[in-house]
Structures are given as C-alpha cells and as structure tokens.
Protein backbone atom coordinates (compact mmCIF):
# COMPACT_ATOMS: atom_id res chain seq x y z
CA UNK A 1 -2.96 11.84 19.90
CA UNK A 2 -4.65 8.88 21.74
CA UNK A 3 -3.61 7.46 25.19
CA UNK A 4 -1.17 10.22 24.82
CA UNK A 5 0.97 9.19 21.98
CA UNK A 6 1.19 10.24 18.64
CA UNK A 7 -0.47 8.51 15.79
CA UNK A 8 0.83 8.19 12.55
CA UNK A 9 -1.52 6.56 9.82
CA UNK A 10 0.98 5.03 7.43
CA UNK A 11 -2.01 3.32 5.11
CA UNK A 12 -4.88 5.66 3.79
CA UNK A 13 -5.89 7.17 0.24
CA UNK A 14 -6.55 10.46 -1.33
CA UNK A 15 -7.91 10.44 -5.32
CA UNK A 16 -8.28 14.35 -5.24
CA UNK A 17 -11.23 15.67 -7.00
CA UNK A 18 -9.13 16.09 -10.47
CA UNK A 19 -8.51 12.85 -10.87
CA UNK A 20 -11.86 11.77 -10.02
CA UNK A 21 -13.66 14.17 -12.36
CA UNK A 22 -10.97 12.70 -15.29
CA UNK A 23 -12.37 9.36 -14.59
CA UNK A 24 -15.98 10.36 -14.69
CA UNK A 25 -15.25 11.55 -17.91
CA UNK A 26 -13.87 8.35 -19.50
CA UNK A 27 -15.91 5.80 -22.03
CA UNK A 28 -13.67 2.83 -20.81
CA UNK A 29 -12.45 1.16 -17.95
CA UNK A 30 -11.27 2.74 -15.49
CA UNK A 31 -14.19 5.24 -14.45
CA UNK A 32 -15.52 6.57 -11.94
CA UNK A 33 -19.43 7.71 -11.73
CA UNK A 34 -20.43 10.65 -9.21
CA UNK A 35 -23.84 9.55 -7.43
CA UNK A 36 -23.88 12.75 -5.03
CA UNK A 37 -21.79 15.49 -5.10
CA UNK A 38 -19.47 13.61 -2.10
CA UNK A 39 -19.74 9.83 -3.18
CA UNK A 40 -19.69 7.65 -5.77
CA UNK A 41 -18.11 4.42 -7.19
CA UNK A 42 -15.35 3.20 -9.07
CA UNK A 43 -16.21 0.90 -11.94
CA UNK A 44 -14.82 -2.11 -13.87
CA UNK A 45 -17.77 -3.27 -16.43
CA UNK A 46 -20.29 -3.27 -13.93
CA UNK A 47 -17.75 -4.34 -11.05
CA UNK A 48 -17.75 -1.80 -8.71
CA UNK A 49 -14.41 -2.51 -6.39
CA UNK A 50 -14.37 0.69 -4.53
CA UNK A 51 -16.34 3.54 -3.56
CA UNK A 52 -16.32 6.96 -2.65
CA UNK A 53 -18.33 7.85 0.15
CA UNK A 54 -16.45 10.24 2.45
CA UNK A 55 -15.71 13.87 1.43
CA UNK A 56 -12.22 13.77 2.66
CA UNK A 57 -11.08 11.64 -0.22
CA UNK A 58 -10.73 14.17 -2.23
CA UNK A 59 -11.06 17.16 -0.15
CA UNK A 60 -8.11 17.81 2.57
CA UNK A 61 -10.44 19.98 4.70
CA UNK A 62 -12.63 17.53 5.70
CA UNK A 63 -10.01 14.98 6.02
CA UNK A 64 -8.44 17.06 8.44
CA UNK A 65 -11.46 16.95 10.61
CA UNK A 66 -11.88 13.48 10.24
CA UNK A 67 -8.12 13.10 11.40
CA UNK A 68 -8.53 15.40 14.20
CA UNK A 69 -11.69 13.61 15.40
CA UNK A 70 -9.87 9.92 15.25
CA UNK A 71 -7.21 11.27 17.04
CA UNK A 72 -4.46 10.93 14.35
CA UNK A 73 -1.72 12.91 13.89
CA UNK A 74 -0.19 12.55 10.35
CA UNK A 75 -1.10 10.63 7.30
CA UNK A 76 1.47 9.24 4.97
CA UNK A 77 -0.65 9.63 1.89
CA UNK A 78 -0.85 6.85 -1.39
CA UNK A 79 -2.96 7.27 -4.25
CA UNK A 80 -5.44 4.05 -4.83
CA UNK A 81 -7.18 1.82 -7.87
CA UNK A 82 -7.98 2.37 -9.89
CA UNK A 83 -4.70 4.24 -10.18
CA UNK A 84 -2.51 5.48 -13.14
CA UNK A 85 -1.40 1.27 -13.77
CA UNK A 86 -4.86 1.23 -15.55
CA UNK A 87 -4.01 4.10 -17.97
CA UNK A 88 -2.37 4.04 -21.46
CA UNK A 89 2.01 4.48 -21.31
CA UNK A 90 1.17 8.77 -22.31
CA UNK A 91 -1.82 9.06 -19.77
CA UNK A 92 -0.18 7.39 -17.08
CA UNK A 93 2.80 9.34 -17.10
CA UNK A 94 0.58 12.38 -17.11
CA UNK A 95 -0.97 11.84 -14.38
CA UNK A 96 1.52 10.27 -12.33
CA UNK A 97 3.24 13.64 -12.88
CA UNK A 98 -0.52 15.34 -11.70
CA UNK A 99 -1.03 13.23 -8.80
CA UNK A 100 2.56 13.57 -7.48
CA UNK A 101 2.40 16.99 -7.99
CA UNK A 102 -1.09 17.09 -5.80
CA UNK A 103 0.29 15.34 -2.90
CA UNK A 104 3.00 17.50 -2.82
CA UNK A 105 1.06 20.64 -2.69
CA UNK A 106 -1.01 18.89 0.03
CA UNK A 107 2.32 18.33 2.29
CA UNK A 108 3.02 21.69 1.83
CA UNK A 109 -0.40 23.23 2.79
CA UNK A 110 -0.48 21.08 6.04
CA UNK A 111 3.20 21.02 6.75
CA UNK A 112 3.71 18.08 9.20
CA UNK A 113 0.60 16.31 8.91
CA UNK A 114 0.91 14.91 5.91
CA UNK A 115 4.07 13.04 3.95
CA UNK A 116 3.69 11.40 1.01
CA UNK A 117 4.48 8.27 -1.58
CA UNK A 118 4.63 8.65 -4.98
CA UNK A 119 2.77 7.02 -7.97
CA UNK A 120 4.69 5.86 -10.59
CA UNK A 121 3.66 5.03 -14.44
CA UNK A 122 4.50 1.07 -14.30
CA UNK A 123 3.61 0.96 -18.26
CA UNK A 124 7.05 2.67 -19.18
CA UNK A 125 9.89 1.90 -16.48
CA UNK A 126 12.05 4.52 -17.99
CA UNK A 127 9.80 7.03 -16.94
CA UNK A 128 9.03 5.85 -13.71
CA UNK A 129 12.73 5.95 -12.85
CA UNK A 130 12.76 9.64 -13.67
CA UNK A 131 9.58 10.02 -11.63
CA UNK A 132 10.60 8.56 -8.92
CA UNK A 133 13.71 11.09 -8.91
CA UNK A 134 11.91 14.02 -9.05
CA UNK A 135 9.21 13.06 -6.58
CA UNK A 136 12.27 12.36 -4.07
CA UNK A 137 14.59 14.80 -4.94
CA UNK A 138 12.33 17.40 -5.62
CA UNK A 139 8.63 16.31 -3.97
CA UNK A 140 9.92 15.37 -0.69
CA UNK A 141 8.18 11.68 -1.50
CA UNK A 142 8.68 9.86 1.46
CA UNK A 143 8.40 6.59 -0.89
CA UNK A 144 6.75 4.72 -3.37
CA UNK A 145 3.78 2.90 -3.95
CA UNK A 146 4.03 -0.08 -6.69
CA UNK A 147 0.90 -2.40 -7.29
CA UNK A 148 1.19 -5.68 -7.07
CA UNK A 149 0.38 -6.84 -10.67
CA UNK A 150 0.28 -4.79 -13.79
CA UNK A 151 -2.12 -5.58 -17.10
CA UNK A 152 -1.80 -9.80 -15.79
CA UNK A 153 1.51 -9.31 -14.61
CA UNK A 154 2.86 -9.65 -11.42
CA UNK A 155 5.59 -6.46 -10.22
CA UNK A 156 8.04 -9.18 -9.81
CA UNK A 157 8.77 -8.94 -13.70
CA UNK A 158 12.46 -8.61 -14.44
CA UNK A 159 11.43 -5.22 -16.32
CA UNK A 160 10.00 -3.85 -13.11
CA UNK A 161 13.38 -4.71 -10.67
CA UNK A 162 14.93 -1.04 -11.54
CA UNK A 163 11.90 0.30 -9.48
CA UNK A 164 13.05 -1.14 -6.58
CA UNK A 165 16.80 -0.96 -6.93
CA UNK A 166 16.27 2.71 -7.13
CA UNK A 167 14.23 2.12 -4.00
CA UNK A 168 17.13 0.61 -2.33
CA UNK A 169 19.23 3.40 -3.33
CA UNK A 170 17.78 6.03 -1.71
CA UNK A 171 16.60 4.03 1.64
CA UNK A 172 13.03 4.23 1.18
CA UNK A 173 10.69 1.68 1.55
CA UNK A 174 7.94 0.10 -1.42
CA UNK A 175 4.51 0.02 -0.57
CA UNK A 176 3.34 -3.34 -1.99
CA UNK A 177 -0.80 -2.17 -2.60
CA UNK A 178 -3.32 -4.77 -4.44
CA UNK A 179 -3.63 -4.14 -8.15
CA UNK A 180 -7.55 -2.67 -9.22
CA UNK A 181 -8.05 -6.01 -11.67
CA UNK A 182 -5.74 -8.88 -9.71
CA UNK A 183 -5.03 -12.21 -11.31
CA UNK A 184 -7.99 -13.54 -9.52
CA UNK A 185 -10.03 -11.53 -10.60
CA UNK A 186 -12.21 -13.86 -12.98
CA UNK A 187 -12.64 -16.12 -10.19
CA UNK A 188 -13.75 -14.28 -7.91
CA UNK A 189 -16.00 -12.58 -9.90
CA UNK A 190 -17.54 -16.27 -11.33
CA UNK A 191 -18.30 -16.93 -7.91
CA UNK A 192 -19.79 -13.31 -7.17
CA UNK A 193 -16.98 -12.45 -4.20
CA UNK A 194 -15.90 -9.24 -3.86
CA UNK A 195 -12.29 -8.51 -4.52
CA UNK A 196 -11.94 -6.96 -1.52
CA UNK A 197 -11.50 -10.48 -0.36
CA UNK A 198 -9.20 -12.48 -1.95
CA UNK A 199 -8.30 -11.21 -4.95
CA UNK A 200 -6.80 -8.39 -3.26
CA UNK A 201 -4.50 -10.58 -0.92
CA UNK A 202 -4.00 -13.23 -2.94
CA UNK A 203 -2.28 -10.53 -5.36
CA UNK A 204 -0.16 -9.12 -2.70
CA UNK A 205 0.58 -12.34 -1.46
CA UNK A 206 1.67 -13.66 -4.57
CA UNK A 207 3.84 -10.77 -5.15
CA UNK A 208 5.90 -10.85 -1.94
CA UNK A 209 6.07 -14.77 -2.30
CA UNK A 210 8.01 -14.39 -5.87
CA UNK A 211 10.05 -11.69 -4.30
CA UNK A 212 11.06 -14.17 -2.04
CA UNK A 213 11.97 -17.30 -3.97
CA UNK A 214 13.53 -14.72 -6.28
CA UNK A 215 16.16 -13.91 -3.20
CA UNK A 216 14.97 -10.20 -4.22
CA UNK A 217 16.60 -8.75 -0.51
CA UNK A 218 19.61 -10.45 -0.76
CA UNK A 219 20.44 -8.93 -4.20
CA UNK A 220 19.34 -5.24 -3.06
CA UNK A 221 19.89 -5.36 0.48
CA UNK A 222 18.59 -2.09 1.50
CA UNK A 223 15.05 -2.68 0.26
CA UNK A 224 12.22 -2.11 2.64
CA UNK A 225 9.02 -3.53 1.47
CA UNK A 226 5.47 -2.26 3.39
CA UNK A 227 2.70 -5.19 2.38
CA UNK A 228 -0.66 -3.75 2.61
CA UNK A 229 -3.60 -5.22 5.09
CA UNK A 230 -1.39 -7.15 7.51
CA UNK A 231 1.10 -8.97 5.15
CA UNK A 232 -1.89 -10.67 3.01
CA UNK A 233 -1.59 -14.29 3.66
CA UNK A 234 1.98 -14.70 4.26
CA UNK A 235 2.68 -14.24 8.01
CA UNK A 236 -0.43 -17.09 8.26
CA UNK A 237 1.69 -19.15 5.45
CA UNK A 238 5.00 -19.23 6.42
CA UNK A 239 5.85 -22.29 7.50
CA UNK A 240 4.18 -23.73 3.88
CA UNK A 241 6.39 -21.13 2.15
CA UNK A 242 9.07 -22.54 3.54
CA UNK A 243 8.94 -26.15 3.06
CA UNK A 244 7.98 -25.25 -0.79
CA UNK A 245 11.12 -23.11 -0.77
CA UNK A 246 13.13 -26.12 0.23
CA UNK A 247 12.36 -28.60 -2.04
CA UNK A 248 11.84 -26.51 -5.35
CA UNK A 249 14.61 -23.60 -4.27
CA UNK A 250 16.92 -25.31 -7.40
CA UNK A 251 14.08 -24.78 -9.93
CA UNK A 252 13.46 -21.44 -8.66
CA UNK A 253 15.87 -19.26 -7.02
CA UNK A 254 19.58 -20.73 -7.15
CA UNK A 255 21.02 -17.75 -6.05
CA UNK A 256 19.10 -17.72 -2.57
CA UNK A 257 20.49 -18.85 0.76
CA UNK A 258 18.20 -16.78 3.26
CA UNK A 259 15.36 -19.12 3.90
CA UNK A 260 11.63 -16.68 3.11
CA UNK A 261 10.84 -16.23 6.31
CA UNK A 262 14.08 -14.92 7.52
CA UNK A 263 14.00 -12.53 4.50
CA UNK A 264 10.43 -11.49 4.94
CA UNK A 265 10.98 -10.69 8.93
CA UNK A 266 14.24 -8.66 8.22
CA UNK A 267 13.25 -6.59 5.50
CA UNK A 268 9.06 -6.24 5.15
CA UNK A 269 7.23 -4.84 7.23
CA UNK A 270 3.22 -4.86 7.73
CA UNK A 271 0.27 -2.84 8.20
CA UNK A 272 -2.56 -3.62 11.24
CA UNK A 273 -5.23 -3.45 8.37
CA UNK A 274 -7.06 -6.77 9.85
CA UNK A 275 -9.82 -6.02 12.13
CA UNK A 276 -9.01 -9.19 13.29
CA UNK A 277 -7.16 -9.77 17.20
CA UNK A 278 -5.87 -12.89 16.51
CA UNK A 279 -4.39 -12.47 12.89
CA UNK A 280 -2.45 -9.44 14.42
CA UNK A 281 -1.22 -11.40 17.31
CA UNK A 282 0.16 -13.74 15.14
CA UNK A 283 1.79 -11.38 12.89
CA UNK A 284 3.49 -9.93 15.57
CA UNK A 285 4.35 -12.94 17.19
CA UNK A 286 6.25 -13.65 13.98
CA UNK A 287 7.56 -10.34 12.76
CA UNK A 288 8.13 -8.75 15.68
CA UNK A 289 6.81 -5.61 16.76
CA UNK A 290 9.40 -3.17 15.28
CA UNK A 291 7.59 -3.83 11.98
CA UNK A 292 3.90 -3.52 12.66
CA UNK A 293 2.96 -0.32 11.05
CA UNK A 294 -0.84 1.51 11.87
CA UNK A 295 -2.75 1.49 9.21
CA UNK A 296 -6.94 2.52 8.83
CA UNK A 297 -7.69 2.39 4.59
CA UNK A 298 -9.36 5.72 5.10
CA UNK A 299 -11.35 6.61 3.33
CA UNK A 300 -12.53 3.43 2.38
CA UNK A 301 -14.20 1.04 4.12
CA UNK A 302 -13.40 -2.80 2.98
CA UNK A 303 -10.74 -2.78 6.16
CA UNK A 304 -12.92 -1.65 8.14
CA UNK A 305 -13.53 1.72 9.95
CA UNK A 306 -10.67 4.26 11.06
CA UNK A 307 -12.56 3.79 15.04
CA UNK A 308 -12.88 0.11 14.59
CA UNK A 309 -8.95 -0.59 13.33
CA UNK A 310 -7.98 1.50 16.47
CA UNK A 311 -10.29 -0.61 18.98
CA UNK A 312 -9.23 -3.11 17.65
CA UNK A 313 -5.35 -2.36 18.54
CA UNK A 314 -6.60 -1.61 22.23
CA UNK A 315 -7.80 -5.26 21.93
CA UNK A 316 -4.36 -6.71 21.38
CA UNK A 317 -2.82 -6.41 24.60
CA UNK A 318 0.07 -4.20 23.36
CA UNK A 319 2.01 -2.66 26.37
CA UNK A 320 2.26 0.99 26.34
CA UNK A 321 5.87 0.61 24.36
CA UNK A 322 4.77 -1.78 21.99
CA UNK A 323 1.97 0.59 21.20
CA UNK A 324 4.12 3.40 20.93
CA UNK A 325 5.91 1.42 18.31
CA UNK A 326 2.73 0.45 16.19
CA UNK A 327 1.67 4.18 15.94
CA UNK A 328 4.51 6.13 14.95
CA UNK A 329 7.43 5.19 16.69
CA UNK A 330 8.05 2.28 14.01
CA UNK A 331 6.89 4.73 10.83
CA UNK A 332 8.91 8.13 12.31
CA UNK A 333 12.02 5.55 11.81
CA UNK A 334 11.27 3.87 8.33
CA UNK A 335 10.03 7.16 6.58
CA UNK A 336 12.55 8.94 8.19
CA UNK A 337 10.39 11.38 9.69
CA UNK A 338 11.80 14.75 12.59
C-alpha cells in the first residue's frame, strides 16, 4: 500500500534461475554469464543490453521483500530479453512451455500477489496459438506478452495477426515489450548508444505505428494493447502520425477510417515507465487517465528505480482518484482482477 491505496505493478520481470543457468550454458547468442552468485549480464557479442543485479529476478523470496519494502501490492509478472524469440522454433517452444509453467507455479505459491502473462514461441505461430490456450485456459495467464520485432521483423507481420485475434477473443490485453536485437540495433551500436535508448522505443514505436495504419483495432475490435515505457514515442508523435496517416492512408491502409490517434486512445493503453514529469503529463493529457498503467521495470534498472518511478508519480500532481486509477484501479479492470 502507499498513501493508502493499493499498488499494482503491471510492468516488471522475472527470468527464474532455470532459465538463466540454460543461458549460461549456451555457445551462441543469447547468453547469459553469472559474475556473482546474484548478478550478472545478458550478452549479444560483446553487447551487454541487460543485467542481472538484484536477487529477486530470479528468486521470489527476495522479490517479495523488495515488494513489501516499495510498498507494492501485486506484480503482474512478464518474462524479458533475451526471451524465448531468440531461440530456435524446438527450443522456443520448450521453454515457452517452462517459463509459463514457472510463472504459474509462482501465482500459485503467492496466491494474490502475483498474476501473470504468458510467453509465447513467435518462431512457429501454430504453436503459440496452442500456448496461448493452455496458459489461459489452464495457467490462469492474465495475458500475453509479444515483442515488438522478431529475427528483423516487426510483430505486425500478417503471419503474426492470429496472436492477437486470439487476444481479442478472450478479452485480454497484448503487452507490446521491445525486442532483445531491435531494427536499430546496428545504429545504435555504430554510434556506441545503449539500446536502452532508442532502439528499444523506436521498436515499440514502430510496432504500434504499423498497427495503426494497418486499422489493426478496427478489424479486431476487442484488442487491448499495453505499450511498454510510456507509449515509446507515440503519445509525443501524434499529431505527425496523423498528418502522415492522411496523406499516404490510400497507399497504406484502405480499409481504415479511425484516424491513429483516436484508435491509439480507445484501445492502448500505457505504462508510467518515464522518470520523466512532463512526458507523463503529456501522456495523460492525451490518453486520459483511465489508461495510465504503474509500471517500475523491476528488476532492472534502465527505467529507472522502483522508489524513483513512484516519486516520480507523487510529482505529477495526480489527485487522490486519478492516483487510485494509475495504481491498480485501471489494471484490477483490464486484467480482470477480484
């Protein structure tokens, strides 16, 4: 609890210590290498996009005490990148199997305080669709948790869309999390940024832009997507998105008649991942603040700290209602929570 309401922390990882020790394992891309018996980092080559240097991402006692410190009352759990998108087909649908499996067993040891959203093996859709049916039907998943691009391509692919109808079909929302390797990633490395930066958003951006020009919540109109760290770029870009949408809407999306940002306010909704007052204020003065969603990246770190994402909210100027809303009110109503 904090200020007396409840807290719900609907954007945070957990790798488990399984999957970690399978990556320290590997000869190729992804691994993971174990510097302590608590931390260590994930590597690309010798990129190293994320670390590990908390024991509660991988062990749910200490994660519980770190939760109980913050003040925080339930964590809807995702896995992270590198995830199961950076596996072979066979190995991905292993462990997408594993990690589901995991989080399940985690919700069920700490009944209430944790929920869940599945992983899904993006290399072979076929199995992904029965994944995602027996993590809902059988897991309790809560939702899903697609990346936005996949081996150079974005999750916008036509082959992809049965993800997301299936989505839509059982009222659930998407989480829409930045892809371990994004498109930018050459770029950004030739210019020695970290991907934290804007590879990641520009990913996610990209990702929610095609869904847009593609008229993607018109044609499955119960999809909720949840883009990660405060909506990217887009609530920044809107008007621009916009205007492009208008003049080359014929070349790409003939079927559309919401304009992007009427689709993107209706049916998206965003974390507070920022760190940043005046970004959030101006995603909520365009979204609204029915779908501002809390959000700290625990474990990691590239978003900032779990204390420093929740002084920042007290920074906003949120009354107590609107506040209400951002920390569980909003989430207890999307994830369907008692």
């Amino acid at each position: 609890m904090r200020d007396g309401m409840k807290v719900i922390d609907i954007h945070n990882h957990f790798y488990s210590k399984p999957w970690l020790d399978y990556l320290a394992q590997r000869t190729e891309a992804p691994q993971f290498e174990w510097q302590t018996p608590t931390s260590g980092v994930a590597k690309i080559g010798t990129s190293t996009p994320s670390h590990v240097d908390k024991p509660g991402d991988f062990d749910l006692k200490a994660r519980v005490a770190d939760l109980d410190e913050a003040g925080i009352d339930i964590q809807i759990l995702s896995h992270t990148c590198p995830g199961v998108a950076e596996l072979a087909a066979k190995e991905s649908i292993e462990w997408s199997k594993k990690i589901n499996d995991i989080f399940a067993e985690a919700c069920e040891a700490y009944k209430g305080r944790f929920y869940f959203l599945a992983t899904l093996p993006p290399g072979d859709i076929d199995e992904a669709l029965k994944e995602m049916e027996r993590a809902y039907t059988e897991l309790g998943a809560r939702g899903f948790q697609m990346y936005s691009s996949v081996e150079g391509e974005l999750v916008t692919e036509p082959k992809f869309y049965p993800v997301f109808e299936k989505a839509a079909e059982y009222g659930v929302p998407v989480k829409i999390h930045p892809a371990f390797q994004p498109l930018t990633m050459g770029a950004m490395q030739k210019v020695g940024l970290p991907l934290q930066l804007y590879g990641f958003t520009m990913d996610t951006t990209m990702a929610l832009t095609v869904m847009l020009f593609q008229g993607m919540f018109e044609k499955l109109p119960g999809l909720k997507v949840i883009h990660s760290h405060l909506g990217g770029m887009i609530p920044y870009m809107m008007g621009r998105i916009d205007t492009a949408f208008k003049r080359y809407s014929k070349e790409i999306c003939v079927d559309c008649t919401l304009p992007p940002s009427e689709a993107y306010r209706m049916n998206v909704y965003v974390d507070t991942l920022s760190m940043h007052v005046p970004a959030i204020k101006c995603a909520l003065e365009y979204m609204g603040i029915d779908h501002l969603l809390f959000g700290t990246d625990y474990p990691h770190r590239a978003s900032g700290t779990v204390e420093g994402n929740l002084e920042t909210l007290d920074k906003v100027g949120f009354s107590k209602e609107e506040k209400e809303k951002v920390f569980s009110t909003n989430a207890m109503k999307l994830f369907k929570l008692e």
